[in-house]
C-alpha atoms as a PDB file:
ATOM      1  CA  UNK A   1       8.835 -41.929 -17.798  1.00  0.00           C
ATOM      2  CA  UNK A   2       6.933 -44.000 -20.775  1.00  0.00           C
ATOM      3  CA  UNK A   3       7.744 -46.527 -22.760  1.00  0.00           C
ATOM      4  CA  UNK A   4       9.596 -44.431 -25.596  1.00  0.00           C
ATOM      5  CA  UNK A   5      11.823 -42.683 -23.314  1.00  0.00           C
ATOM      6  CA  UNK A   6      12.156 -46.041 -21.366  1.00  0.00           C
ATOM      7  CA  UNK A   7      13.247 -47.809 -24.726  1.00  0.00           C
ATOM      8  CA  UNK A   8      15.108 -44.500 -25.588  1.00  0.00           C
ATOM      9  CA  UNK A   9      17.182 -44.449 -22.054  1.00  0.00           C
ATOM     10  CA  UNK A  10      18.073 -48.166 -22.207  1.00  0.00           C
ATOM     11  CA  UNK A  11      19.146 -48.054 -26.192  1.00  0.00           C
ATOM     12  CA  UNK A  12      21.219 -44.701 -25.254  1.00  0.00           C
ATOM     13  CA  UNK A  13      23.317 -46.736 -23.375  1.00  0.00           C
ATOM     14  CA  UNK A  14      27.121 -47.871 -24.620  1.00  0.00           C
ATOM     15  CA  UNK A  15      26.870 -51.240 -26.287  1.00  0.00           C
ATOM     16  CA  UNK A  16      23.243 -51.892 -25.639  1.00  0.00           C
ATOM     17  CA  UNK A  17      21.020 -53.699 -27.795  1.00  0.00           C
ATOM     18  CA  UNK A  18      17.256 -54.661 -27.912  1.00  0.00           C
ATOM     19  CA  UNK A  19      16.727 -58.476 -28.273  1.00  0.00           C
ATOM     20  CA  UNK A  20      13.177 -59.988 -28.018  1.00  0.00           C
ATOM     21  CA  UNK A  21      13.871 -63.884 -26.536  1.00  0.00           C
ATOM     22  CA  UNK A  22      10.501 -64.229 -25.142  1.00  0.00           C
ATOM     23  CA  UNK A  23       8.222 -63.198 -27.495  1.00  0.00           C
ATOM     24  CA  UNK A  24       7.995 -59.942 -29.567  1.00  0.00           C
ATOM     25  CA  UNK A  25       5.684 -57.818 -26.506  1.00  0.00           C
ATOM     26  CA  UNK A  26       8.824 -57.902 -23.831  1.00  0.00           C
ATOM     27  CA  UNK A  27      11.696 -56.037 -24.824  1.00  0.00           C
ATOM     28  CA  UNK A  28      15.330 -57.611 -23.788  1.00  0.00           C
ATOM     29  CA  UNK A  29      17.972 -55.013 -23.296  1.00  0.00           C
ATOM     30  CA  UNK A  30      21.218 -56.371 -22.620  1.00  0.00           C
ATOM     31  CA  UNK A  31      24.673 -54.929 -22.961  1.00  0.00           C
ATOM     32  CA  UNK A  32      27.190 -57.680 -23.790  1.00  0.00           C
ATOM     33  CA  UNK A  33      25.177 -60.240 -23.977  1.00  0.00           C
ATOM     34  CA  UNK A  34      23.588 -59.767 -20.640  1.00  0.00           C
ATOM     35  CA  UNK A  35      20.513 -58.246 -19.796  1.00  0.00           C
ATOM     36  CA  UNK A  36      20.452 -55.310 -17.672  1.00  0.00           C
ATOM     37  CA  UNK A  37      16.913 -54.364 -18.126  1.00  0.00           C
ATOM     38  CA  UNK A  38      13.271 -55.877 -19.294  1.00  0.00           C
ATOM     39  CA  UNK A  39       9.914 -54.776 -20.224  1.00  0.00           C
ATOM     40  CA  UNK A  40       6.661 -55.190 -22.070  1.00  0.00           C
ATOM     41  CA  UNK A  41       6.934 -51.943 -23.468  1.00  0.00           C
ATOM     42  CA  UNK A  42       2.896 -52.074 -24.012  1.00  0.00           C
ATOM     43  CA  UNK A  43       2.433 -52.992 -20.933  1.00  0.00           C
ATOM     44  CA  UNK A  44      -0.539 -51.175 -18.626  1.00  0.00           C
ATOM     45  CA  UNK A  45       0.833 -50.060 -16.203  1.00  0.00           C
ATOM     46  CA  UNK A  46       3.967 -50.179 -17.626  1.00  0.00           C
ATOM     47  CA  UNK A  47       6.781 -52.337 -15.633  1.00  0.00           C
ATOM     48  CA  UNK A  48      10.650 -52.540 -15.864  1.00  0.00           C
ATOM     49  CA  UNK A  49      13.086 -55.366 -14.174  1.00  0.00           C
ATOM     50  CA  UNK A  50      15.726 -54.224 -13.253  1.00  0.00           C
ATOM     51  CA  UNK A  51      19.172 -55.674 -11.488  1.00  0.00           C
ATOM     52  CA  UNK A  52      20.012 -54.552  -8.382  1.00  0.00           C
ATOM     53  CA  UNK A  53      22.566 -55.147  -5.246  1.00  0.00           C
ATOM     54  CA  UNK A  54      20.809 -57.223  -2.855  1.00  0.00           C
ATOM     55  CA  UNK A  55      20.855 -55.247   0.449  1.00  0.00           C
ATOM     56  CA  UNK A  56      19.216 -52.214  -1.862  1.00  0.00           C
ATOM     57  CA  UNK A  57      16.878 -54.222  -3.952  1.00  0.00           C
ATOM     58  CA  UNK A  58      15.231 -55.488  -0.517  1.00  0.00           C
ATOM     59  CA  UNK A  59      15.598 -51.599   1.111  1.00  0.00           C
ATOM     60  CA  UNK A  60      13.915 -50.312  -1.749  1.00  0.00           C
ATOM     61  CA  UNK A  61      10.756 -52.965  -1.473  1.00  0.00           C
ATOM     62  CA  UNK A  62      10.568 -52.290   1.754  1.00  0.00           C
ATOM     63  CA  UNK A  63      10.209 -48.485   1.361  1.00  0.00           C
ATOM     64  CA  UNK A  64       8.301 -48.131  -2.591  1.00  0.00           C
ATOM     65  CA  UNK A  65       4.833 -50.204  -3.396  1.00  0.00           C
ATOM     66  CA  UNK A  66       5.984 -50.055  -6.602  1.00  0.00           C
ATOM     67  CA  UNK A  67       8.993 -51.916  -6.512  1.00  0.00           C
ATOM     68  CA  UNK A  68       8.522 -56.251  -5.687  1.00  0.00           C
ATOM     69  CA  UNK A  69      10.500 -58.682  -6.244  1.00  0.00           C
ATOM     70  CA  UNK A  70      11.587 -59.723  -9.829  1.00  0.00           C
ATOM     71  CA  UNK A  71       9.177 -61.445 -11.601  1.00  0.00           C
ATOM     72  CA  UNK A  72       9.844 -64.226 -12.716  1.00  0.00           C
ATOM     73  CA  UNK A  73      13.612 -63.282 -12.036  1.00  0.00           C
ATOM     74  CA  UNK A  74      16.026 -64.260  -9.106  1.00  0.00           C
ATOM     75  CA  UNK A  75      14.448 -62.262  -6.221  1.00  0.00           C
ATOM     76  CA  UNK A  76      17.250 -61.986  -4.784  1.00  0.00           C
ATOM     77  CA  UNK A  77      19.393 -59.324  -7.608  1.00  0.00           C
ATOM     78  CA  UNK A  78      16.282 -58.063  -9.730  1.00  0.00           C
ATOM     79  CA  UNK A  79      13.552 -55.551  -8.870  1.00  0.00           C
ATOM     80  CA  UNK A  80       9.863 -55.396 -10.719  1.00  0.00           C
ATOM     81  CA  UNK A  81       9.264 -51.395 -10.923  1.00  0.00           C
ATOM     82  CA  UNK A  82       5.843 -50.320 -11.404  1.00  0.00           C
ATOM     83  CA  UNK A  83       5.658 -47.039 -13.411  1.00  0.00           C
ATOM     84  CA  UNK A  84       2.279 -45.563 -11.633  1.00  0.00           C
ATOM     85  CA  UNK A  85       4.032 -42.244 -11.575  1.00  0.00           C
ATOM     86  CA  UNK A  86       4.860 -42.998  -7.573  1.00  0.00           C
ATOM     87  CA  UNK A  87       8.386 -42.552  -7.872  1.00  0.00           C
ATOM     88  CA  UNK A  88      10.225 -39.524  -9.627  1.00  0.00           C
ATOM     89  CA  UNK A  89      11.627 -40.288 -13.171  1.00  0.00           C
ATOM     90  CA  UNK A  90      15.426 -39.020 -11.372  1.00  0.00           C
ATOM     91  CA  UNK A  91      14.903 -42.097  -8.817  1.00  0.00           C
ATOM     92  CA  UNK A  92      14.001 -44.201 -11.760  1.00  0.00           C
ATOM     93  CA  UNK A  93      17.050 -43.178 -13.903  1.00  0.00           C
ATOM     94  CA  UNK A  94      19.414 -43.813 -11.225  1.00  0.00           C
ATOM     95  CA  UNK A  95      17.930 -47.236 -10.898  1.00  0.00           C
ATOM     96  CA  UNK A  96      18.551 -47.856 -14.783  1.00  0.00           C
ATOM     97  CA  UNK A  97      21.801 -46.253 -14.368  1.00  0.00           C
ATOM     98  CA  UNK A  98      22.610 -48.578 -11.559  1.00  0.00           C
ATOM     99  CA  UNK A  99      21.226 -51.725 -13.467  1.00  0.00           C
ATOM    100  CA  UNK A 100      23.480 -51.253 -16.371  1.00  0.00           C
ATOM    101  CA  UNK A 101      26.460 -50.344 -14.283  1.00  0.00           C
ATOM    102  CA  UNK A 102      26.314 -53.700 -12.014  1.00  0.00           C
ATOM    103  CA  UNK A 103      25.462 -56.070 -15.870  1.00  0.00           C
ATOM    104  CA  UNK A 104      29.001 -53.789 -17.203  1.00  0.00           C
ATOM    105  CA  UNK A 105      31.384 -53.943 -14.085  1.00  0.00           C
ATOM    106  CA  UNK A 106      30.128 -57.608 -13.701  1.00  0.00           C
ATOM    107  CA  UNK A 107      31.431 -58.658 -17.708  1.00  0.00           C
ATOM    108  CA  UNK A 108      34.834 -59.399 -18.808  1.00  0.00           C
ATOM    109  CA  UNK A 109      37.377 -56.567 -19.949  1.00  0.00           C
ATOM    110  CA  UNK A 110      36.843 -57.866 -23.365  1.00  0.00           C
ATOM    111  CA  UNK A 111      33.038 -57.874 -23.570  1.00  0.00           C
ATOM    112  CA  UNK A 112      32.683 -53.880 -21.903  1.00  0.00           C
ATOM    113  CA  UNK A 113      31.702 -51.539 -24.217  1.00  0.00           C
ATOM    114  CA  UNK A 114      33.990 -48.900 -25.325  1.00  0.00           C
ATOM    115  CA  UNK A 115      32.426 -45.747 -22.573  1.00  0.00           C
ATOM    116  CA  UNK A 116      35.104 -43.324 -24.032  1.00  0.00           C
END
């Protein structure tokens, strides 16, 4: 995966948007108003955070060099993925997929996007 497909995936998504809070190199994509995923799209190598349940975010560290901790993130729910082509773009999807699926179930009825 690269950064347009990356950007593509996340945008694809219902009710997400890109937002740029820290500066116009890291791209913010939340889905009602939270973020689900984050990256300096320019980035080399290029990185995503993403969230993740806590039992799997510290299974998958503990198995993949390129997933560590979130930087500069709460450790504890977010994972920094390294793309270095290391883990299969399916694996990565799912991980996007799941990201986006804990920031939705986790909002209010009224703030989830219309999936239908």
């Amino acid at each position: 995966m690269n950064a347009r497909s990356l950007r593509a995936w996340c945008l694809d998504r219902a009710g997400a948007v890109e937002e740029f809070p820290f500066g116009p190199r890291t791209s913010v994509f939340k889905v009602g108003g939270k973020m689900f995923a984050l990256s300096a799209l320019d980035a080399e190598p290029l990185a995503v955070s993403l969230k993740c349940e806590p039992e799997l975010a510290a299974q998958l560290r503990a198995t993949h060099p390129a997933i560590a901790p979130g930087y500069h993130l709460n450790k504890r729910h977010w994972n920094t993925v390294t793309l270095d082509g290391s883990l299969p773009d399916e694996m990565l999807r799912d991980m996007l997929e799941d990201s986006y699926d804990l920031v939705v179930d986790g909002l209010p009825r009224s703030r989830r996007p219309d999936q239908t």
